[in-house]
PDB file of N, CA and C in Angstrom:
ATOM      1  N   UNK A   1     -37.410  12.844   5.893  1.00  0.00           N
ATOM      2  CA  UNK A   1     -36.880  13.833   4.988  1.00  0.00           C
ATOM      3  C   UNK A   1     -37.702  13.782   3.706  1.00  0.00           C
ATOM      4  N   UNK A   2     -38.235  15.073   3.289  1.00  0.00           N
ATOM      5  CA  UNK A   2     -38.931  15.146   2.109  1.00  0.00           C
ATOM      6  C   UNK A   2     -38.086  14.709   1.114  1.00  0.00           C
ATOM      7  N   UNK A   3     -38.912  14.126  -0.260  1.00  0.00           N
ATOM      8  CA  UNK A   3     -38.249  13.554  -1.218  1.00  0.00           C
ATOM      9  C   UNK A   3     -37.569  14.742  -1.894  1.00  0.00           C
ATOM     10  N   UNK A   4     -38.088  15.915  -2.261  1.00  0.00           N
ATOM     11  CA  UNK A   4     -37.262  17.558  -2.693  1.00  0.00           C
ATOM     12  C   UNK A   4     -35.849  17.424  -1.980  1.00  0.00           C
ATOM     13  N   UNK A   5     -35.477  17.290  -0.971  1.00  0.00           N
ATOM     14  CA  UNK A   5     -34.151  17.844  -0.013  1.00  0.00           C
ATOM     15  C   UNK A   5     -33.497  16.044  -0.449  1.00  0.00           C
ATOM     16  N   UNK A   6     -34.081  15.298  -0.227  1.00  0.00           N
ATOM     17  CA  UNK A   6     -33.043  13.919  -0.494  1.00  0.00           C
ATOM     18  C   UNK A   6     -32.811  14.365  -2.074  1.00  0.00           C
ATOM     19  N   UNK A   7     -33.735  14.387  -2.823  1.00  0.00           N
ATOM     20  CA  UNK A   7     -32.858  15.193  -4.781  1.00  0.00           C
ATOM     21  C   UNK A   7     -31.841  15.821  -4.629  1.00  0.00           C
ATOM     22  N   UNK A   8     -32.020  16.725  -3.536  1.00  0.00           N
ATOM     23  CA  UNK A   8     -31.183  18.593  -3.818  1.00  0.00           C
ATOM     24  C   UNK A   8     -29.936  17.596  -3.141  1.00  0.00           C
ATOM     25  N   UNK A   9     -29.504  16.954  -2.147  1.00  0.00           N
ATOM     26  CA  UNK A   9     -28.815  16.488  -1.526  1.00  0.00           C
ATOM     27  C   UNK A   9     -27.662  15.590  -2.502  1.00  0.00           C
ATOM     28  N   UNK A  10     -28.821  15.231  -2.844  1.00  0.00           N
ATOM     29  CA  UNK A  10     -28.457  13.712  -4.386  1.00  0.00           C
ATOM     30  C   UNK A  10     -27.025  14.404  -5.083  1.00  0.00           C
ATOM     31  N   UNK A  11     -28.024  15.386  -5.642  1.00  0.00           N
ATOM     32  CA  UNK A  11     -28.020  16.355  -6.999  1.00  0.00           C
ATOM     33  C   UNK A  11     -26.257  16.929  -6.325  1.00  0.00           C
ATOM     34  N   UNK A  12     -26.475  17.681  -5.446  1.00  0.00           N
ATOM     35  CA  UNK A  12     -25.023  18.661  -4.314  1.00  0.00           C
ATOM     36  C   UNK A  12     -23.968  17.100  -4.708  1.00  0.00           C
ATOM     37  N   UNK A  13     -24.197  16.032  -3.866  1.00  0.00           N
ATOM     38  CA  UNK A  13     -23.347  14.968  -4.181  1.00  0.00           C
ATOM     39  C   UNK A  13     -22.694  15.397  -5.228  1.00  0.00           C
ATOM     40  N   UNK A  14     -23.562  14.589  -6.501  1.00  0.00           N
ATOM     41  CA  UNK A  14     -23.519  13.833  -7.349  1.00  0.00           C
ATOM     42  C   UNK A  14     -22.605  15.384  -8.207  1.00  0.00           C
ATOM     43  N   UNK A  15     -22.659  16.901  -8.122  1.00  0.00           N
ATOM     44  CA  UNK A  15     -22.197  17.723  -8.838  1.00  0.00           C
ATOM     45  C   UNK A  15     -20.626  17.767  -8.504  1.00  0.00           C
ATOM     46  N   UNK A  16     -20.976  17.466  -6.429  1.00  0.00           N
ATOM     47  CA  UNK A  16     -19.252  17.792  -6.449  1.00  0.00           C
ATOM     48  C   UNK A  16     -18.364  16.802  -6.402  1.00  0.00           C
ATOM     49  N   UNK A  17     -18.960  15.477  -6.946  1.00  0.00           N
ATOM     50  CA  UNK A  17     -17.852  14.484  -6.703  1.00  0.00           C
ATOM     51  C   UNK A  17     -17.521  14.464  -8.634  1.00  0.00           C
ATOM     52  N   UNK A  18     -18.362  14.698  -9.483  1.00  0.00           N
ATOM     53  CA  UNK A  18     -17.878  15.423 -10.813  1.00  0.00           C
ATOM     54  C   UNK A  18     -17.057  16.332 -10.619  1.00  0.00           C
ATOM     55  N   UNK A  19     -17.458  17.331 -10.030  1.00  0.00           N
ATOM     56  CA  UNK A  19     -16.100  18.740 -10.483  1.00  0.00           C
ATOM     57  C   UNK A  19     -14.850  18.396  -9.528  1.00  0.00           C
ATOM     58  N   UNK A  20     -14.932  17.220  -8.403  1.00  0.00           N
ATOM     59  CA  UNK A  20     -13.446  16.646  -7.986  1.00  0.00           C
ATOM     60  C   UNK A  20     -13.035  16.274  -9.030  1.00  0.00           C
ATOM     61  N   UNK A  21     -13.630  15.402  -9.472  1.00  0.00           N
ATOM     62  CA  UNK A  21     -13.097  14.341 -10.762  1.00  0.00           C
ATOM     63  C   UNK A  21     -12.581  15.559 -11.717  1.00  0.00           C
ATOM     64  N   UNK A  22     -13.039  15.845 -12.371  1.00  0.00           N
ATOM     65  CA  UNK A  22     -12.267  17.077 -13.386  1.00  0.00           C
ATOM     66  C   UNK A  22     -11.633  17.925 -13.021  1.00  0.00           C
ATOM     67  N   UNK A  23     -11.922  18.030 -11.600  1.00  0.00           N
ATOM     68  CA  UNK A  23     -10.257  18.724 -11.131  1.00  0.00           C
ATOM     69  C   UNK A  23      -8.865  18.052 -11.406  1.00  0.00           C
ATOM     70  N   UNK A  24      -9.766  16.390 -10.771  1.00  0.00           N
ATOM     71  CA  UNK A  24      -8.173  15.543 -10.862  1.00  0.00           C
ATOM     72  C   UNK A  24      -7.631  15.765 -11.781  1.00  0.00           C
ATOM     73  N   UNK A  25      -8.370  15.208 -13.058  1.00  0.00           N
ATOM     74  CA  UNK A  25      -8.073  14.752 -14.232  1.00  0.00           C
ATOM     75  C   UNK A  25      -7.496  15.837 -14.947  1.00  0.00           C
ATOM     76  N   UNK A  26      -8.195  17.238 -14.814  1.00  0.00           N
ATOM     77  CA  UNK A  26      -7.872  18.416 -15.271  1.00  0.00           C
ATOM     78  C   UNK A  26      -6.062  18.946 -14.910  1.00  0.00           C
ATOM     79  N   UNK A  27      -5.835  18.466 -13.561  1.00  0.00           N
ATOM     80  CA  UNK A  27      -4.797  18.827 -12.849  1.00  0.00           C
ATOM     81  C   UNK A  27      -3.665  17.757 -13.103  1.00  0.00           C
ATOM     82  N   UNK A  28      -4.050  16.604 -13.341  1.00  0.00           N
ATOM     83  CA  UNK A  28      -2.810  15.399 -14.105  1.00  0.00           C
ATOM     84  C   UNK A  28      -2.569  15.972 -15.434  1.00  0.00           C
ATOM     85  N   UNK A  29      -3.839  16.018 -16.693  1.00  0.00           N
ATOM     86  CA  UNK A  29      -3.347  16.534 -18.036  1.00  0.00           C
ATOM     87  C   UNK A  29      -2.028  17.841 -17.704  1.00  0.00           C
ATOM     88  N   UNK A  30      -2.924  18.744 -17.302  1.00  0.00           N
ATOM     89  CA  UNK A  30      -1.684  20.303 -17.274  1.00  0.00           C
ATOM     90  C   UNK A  30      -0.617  20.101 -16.929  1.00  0.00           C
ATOM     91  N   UNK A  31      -0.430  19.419 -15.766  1.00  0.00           N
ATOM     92  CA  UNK A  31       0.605  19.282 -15.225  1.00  0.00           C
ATOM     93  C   UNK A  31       1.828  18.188 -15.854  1.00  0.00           C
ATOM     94  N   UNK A  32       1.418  17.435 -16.565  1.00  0.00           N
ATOM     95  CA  UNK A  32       2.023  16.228 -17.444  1.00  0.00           C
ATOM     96  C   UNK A  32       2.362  17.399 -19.069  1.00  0.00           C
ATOM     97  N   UNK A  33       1.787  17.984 -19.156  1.00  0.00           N
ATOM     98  CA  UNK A  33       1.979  18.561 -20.637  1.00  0.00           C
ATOM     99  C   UNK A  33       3.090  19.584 -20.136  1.00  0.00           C
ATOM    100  N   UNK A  34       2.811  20.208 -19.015  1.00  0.00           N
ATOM    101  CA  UNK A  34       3.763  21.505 -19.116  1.00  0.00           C
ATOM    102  C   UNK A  34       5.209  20.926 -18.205  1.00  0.00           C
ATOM    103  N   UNK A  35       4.958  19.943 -17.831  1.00  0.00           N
ATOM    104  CA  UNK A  35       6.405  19.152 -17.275  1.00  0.00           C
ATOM    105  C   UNK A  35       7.251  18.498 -18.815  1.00  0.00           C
ATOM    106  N   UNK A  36       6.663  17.941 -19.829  1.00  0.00           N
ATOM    107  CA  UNK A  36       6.751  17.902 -21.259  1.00  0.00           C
ATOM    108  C   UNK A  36       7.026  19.213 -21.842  1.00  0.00           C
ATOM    109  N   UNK A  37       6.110  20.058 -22.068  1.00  0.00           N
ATOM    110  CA  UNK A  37       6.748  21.268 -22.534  1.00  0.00           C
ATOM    111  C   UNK A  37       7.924  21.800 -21.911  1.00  0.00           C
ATOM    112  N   UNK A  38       8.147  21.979 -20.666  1.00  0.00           N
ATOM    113  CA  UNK A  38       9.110  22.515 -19.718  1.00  0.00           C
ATOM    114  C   UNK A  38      10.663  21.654 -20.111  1.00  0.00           C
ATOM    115  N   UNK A  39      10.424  20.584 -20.511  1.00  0.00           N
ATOM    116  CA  UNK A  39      11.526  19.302 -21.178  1.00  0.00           C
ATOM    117  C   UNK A  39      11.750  19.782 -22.631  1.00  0.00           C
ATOM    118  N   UNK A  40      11.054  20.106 -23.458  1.00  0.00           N
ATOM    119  CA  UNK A  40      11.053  20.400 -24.993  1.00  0.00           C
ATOM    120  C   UNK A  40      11.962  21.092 -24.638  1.00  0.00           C
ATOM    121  N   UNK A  41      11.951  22.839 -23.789  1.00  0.00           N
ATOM    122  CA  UNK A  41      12.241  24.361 -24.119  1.00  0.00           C
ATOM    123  C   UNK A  41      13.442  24.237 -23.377  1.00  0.00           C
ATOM    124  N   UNK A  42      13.745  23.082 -22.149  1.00  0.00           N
ATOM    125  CA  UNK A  42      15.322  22.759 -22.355  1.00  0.00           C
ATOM    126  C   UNK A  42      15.922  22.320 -23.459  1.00  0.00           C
ATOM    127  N   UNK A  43      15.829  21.344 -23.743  1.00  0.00           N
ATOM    128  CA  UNK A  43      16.312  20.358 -24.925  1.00  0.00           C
ATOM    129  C   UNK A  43      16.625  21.484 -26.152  1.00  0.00           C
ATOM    130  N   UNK A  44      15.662  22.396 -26.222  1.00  0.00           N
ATOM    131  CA  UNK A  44      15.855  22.851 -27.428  1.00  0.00           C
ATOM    132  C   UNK A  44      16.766  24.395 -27.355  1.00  0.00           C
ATOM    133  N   UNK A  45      16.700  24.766 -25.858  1.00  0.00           N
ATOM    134  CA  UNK A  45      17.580  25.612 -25.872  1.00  0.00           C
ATOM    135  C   UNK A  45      19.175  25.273 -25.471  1.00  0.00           C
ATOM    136  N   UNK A  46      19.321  23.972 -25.612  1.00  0.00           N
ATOM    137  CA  UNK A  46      20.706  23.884 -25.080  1.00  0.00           C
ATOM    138  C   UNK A  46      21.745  24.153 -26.009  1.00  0.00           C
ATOM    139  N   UNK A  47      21.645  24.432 -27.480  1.00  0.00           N
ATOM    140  CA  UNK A  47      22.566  24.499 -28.407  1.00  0.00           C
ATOM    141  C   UNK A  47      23.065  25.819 -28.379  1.00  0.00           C
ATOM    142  N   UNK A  48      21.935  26.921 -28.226  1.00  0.00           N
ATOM    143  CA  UNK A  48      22.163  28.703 -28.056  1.00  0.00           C
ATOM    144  C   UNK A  48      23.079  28.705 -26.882  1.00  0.00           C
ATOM    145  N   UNK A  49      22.548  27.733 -25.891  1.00  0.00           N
ATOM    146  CA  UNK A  49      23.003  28.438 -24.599  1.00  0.00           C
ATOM    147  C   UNK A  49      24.419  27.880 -24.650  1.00  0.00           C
ATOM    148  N   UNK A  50      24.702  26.480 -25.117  1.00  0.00           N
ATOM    149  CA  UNK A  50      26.059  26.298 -24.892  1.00  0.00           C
ATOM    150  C   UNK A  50      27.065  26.962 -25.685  1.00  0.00           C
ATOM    151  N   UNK A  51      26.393  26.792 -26.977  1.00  0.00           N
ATOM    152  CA  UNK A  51      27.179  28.504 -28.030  1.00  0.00           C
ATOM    153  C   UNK A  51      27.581  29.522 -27.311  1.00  0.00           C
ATOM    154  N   UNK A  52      26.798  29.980 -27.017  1.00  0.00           N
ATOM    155  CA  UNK A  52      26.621  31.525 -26.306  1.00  0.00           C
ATOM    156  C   UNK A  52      28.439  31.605 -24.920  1.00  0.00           C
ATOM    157  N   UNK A  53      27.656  30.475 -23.753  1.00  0.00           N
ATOM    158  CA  UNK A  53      28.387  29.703 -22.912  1.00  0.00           C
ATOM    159  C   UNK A  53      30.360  30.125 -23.450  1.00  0.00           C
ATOM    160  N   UNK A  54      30.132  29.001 -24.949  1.00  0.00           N
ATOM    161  CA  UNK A  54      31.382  28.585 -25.179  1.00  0.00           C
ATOM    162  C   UNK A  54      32.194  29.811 -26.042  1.00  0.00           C
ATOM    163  N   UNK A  55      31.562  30.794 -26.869  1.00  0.00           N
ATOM    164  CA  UNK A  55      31.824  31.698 -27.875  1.00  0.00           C
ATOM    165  C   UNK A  55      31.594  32.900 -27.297  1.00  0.00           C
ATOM    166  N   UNK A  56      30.727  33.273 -26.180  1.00  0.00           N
ATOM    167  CA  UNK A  56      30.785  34.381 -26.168  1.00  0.00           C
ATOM    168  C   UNK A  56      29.825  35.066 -27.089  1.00  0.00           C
ATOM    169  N   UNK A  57      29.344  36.451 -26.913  1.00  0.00           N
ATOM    170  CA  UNK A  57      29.120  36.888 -28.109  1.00  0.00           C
ATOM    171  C   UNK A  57      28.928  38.718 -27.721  1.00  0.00           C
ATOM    172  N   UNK A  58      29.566  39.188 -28.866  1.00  0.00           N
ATOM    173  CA  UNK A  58      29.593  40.893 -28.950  1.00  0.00           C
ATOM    174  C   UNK A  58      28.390  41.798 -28.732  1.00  0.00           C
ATOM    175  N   UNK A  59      26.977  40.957 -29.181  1.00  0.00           N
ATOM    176  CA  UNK A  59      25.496  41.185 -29.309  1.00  0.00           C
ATOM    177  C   UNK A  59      24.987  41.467 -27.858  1.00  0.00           C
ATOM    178  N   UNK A  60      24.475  42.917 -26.850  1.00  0.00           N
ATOM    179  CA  UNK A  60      23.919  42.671 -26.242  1.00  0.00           C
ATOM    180  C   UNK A  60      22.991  41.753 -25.466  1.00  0.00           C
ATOM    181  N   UNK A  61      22.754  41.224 -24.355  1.00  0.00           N
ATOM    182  CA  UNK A  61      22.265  40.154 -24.395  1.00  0.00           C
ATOM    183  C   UNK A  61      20.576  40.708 -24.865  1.00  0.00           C
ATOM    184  N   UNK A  62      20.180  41.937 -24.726  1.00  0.00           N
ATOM    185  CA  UNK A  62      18.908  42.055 -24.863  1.00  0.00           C
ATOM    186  C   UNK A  62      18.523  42.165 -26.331  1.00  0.00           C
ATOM    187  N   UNK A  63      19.673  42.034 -27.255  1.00  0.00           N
ATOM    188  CA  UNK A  63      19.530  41.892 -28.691  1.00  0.00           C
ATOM    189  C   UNK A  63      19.886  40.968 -28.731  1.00  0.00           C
ATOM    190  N   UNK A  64      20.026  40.396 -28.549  1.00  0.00           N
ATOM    191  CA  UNK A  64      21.068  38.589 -29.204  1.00  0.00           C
ATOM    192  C   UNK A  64      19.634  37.730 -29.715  1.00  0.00           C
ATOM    193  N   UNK A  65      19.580  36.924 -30.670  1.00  0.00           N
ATOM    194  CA  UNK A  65      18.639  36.084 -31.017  1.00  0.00           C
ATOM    195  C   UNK A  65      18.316  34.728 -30.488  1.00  0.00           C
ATOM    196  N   UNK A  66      17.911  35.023 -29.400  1.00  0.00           N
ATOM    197  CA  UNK A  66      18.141  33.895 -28.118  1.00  0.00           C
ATOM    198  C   UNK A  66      16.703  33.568 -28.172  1.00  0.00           C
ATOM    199  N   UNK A  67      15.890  33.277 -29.324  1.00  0.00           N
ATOM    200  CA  UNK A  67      14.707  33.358 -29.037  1.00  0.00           C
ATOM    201  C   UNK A  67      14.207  31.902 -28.736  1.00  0.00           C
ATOM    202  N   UNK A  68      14.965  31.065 -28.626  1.00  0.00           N
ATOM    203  CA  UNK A  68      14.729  29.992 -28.290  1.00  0.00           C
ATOM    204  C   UNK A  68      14.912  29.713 -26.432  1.00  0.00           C
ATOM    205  N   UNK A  69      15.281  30.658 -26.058  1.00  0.00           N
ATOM    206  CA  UNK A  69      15.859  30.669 -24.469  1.00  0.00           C
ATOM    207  C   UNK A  69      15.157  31.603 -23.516  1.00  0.00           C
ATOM    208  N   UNK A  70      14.024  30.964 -22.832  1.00  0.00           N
ATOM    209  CA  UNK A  70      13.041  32.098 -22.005  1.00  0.00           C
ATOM    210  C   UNK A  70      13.713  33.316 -21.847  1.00  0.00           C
ATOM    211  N   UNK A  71      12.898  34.308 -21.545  1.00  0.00           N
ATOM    212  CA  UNK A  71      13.664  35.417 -21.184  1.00  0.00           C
ATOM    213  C   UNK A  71      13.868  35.394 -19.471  1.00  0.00           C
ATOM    214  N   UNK A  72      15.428  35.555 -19.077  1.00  0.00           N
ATOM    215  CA  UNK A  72      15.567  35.598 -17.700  1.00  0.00           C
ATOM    216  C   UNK A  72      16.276  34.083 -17.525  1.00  0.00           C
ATOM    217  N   UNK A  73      16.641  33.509 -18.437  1.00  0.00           N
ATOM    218  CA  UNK A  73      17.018  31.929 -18.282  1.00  0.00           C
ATOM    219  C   UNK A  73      18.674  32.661 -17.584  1.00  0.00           C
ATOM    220  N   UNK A  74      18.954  31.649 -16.860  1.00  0.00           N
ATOM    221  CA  UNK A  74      20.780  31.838 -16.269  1.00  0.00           C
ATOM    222  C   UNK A  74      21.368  30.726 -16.505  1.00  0.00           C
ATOM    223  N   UNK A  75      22.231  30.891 -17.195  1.00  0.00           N
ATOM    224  CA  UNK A  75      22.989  29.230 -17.636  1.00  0.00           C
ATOM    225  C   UNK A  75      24.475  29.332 -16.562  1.00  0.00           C
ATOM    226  N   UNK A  76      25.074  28.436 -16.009  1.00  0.00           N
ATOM    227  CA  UNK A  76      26.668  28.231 -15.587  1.00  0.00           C
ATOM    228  C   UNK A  76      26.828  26.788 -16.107  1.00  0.00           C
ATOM    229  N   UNK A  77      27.958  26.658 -16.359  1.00  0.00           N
ATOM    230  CA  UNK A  77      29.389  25.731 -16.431  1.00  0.00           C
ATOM    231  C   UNK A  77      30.435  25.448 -15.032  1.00  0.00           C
ATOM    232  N   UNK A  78      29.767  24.614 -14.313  1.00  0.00           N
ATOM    233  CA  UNK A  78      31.148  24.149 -13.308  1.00  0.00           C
ATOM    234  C   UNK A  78      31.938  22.965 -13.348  1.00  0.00           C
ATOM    235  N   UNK A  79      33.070  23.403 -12.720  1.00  0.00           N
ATOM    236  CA  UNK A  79      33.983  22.359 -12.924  1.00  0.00           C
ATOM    237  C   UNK A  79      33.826  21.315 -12.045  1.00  0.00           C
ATOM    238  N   UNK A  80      34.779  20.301 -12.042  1.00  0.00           N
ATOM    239  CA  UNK A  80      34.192  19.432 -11.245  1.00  0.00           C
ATOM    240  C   UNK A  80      33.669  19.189  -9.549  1.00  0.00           C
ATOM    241  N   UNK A  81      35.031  20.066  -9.496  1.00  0.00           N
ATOM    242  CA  UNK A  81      34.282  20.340  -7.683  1.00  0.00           C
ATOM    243  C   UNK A  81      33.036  21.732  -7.581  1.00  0.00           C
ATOM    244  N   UNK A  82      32.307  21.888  -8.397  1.00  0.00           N
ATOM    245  CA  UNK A  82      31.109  22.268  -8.589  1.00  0.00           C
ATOM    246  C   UNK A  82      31.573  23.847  -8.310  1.00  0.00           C
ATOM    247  N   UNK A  83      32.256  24.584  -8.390  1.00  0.00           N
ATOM    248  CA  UNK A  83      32.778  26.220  -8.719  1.00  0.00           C
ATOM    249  C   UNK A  83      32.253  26.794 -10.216  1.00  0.00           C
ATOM    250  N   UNK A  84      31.414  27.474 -10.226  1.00  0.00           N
ATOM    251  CA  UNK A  84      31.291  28.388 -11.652  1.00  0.00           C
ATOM    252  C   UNK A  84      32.522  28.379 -12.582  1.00  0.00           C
ATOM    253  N   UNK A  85      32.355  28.101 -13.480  1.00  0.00           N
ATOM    254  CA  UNK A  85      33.665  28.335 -14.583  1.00  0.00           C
ATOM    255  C   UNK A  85      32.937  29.528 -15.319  1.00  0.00           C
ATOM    256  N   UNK A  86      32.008  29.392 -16.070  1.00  0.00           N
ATOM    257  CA  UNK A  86      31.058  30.641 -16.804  1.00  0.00           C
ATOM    258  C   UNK A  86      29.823  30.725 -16.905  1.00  0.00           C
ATOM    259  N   UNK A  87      29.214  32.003 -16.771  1.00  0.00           N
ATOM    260  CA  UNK A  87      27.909  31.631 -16.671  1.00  0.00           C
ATOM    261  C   UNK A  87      27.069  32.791 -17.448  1.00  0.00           C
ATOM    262  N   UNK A  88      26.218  33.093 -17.670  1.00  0.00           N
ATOM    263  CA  UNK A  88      25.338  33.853 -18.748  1.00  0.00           C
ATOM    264  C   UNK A  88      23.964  33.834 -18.321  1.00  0.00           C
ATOM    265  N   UNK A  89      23.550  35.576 -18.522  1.00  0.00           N
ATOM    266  CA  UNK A  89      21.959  35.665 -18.375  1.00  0.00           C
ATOM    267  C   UNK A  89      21.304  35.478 -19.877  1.00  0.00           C
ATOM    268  N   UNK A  90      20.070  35.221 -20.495  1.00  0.00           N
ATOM    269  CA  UNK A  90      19.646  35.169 -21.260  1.00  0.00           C
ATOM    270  C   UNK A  90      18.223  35.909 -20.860  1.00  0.00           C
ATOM    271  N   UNK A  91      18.353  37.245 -22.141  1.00  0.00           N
ATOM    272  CA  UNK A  91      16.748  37.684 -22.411  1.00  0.00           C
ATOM    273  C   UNK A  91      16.910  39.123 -21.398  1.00  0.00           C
ATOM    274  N   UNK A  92      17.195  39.612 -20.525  1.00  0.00           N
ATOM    275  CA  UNK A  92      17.206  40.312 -19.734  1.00  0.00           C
ATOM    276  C   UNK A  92      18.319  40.905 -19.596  1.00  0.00           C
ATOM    277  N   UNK A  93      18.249  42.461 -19.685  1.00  0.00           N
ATOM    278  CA  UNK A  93      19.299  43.278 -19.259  1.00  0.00           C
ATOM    279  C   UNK A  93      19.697  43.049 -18.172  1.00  0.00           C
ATOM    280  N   UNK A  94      21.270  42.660 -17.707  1.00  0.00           N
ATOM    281  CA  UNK A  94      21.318  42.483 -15.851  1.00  0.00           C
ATOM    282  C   UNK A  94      22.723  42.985 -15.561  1.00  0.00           C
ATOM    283  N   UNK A  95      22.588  43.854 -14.515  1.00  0.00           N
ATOM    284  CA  UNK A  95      23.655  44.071 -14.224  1.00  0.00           C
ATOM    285  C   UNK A  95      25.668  43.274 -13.756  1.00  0.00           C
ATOM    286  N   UNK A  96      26.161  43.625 -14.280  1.00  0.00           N
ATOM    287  CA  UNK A  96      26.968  42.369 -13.932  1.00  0.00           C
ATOM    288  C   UNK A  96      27.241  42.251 -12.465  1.00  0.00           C
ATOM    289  N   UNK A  97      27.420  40.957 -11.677  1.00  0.00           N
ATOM    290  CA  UNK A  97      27.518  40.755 -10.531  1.00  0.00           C
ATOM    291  C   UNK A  97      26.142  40.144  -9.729  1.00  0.00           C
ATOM    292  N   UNK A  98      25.068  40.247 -10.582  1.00  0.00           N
ATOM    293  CA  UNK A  98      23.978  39.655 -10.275  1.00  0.00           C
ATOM    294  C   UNK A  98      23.309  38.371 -10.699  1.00  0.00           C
ATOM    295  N   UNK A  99      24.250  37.437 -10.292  1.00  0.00           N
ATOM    296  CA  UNK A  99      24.267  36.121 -10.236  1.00  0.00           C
ATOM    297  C   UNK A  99      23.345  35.652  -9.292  1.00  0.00           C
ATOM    298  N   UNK A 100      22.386  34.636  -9.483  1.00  0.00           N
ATOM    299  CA  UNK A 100      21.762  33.948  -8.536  1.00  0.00           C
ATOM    300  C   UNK A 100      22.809  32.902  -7.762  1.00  0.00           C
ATOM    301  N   UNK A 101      22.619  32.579  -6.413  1.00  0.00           N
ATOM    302  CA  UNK A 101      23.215  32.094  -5.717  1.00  0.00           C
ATOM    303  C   UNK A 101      22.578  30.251  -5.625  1.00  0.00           C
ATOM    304  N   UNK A 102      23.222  29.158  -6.448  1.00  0.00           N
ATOM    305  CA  UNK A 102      23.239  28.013  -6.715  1.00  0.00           C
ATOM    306  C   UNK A 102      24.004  26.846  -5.432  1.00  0.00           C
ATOM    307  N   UNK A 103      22.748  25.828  -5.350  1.00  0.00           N
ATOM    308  CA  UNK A 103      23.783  25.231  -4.411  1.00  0.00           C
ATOM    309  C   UNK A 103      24.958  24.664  -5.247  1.00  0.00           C
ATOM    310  N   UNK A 104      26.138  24.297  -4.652  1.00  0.00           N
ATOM    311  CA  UNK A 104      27.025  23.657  -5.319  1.00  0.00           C
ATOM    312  C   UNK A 104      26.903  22.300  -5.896  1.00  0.00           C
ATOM    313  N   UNK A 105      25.862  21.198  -4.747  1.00  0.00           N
ATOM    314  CA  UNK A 105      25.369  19.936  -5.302  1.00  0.00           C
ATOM    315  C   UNK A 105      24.396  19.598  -6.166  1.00  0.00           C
ATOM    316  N   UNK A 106      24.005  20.196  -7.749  1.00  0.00           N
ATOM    317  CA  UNK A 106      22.854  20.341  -8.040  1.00  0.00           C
ATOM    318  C   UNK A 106      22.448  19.226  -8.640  1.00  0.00           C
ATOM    319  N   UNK A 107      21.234  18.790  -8.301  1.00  0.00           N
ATOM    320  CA  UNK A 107      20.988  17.271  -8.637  1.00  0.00           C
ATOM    321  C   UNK A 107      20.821  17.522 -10.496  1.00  0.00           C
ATOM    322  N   UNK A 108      21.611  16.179 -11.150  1.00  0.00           N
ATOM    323  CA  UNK A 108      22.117  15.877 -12.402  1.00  0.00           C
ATOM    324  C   UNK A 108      23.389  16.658 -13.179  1.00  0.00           C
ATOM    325  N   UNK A 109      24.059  16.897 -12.053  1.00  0.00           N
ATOM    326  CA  UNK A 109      25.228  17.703 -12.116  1.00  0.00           C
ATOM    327  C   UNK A 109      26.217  16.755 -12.167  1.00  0.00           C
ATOM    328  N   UNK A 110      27.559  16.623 -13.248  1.00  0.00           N
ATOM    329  CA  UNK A 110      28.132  15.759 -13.223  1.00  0.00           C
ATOM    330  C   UNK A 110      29.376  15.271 -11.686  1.00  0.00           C
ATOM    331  N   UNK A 111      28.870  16.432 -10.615  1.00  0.00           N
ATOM    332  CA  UNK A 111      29.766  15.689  -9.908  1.00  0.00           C
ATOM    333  C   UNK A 111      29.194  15.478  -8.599  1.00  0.00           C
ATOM    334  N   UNK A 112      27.249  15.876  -8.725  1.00  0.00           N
ATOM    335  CA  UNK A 112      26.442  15.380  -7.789  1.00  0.00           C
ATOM    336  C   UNK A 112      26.130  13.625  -8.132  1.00  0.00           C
ATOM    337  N   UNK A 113      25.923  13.498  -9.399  1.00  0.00           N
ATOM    338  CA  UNK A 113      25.770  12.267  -9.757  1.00  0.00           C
ATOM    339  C   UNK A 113      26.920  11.261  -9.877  1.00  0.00           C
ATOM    340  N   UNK A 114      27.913  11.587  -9.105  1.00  0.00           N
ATOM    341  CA  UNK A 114      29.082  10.502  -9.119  1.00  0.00           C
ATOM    342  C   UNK A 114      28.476   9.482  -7.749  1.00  0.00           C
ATOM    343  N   UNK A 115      29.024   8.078  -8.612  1.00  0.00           N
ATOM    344  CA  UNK A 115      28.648   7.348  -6.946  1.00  0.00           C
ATOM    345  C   UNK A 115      28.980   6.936  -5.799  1.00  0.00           C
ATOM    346  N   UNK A 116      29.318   6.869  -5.062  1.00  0.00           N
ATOM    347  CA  UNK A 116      30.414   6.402  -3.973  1.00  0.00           C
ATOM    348  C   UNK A 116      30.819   5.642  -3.381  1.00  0.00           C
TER     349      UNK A 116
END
């Protein structure tokens, strides 16, 4: 094998075991930040939503100042044997009756996490 094609060969290696590597690495950062971010924009919307939840409010939901609460977020409240008590769209006009369909056991739910 000419010494040209063992380089070009080298070279092919040596480029794609770099752009694996910065895939990895590329694909741990994003994914670690927006699992973090994705944690912030709960945390920080839980005060609107449980307001909202507990008070009610007169304000369309597509006017309400929910700007802390993605648009399209769905909050419920169940009781302990895991039945809807109340629940709320946030950000989006929706017709009433158009509830997403939730399993009843939802993991960190206070009555999925009981122990037995």
């Amino acid at each position: 094998m000419s010494l040209r094609a063992r380089l070009l060969i080298t070279s092919v290696v040596l480029v794609a075991a770099g752009l694996l590597v910065a895939n990895v690495a590329t694909y741990r950062l994003l994914s670690n930040f927006l699992l973090h971010r994705t944690d912030d924009q709960l945390v920080a919307a839980q005060g609107p939503v449980l307001d909202a939840l507990q008070f009610g409010s007169e304000v369309p939901d597509h006017q309400a100042p929910t700007f802390l609460v993605p648009p399209g977020t769905y909050a419920e409240v169940r009781n302990g044997s895991g039945a809807p008590l109340v629940w709320k769209f946030f950000g989006y006009e929706t017709k009433a009756g158009q509830r997403p369909v939730c399993p009843k056991d939802l993991p960190g739910s206070s009555s999925s996490s009981k122990e037995g």
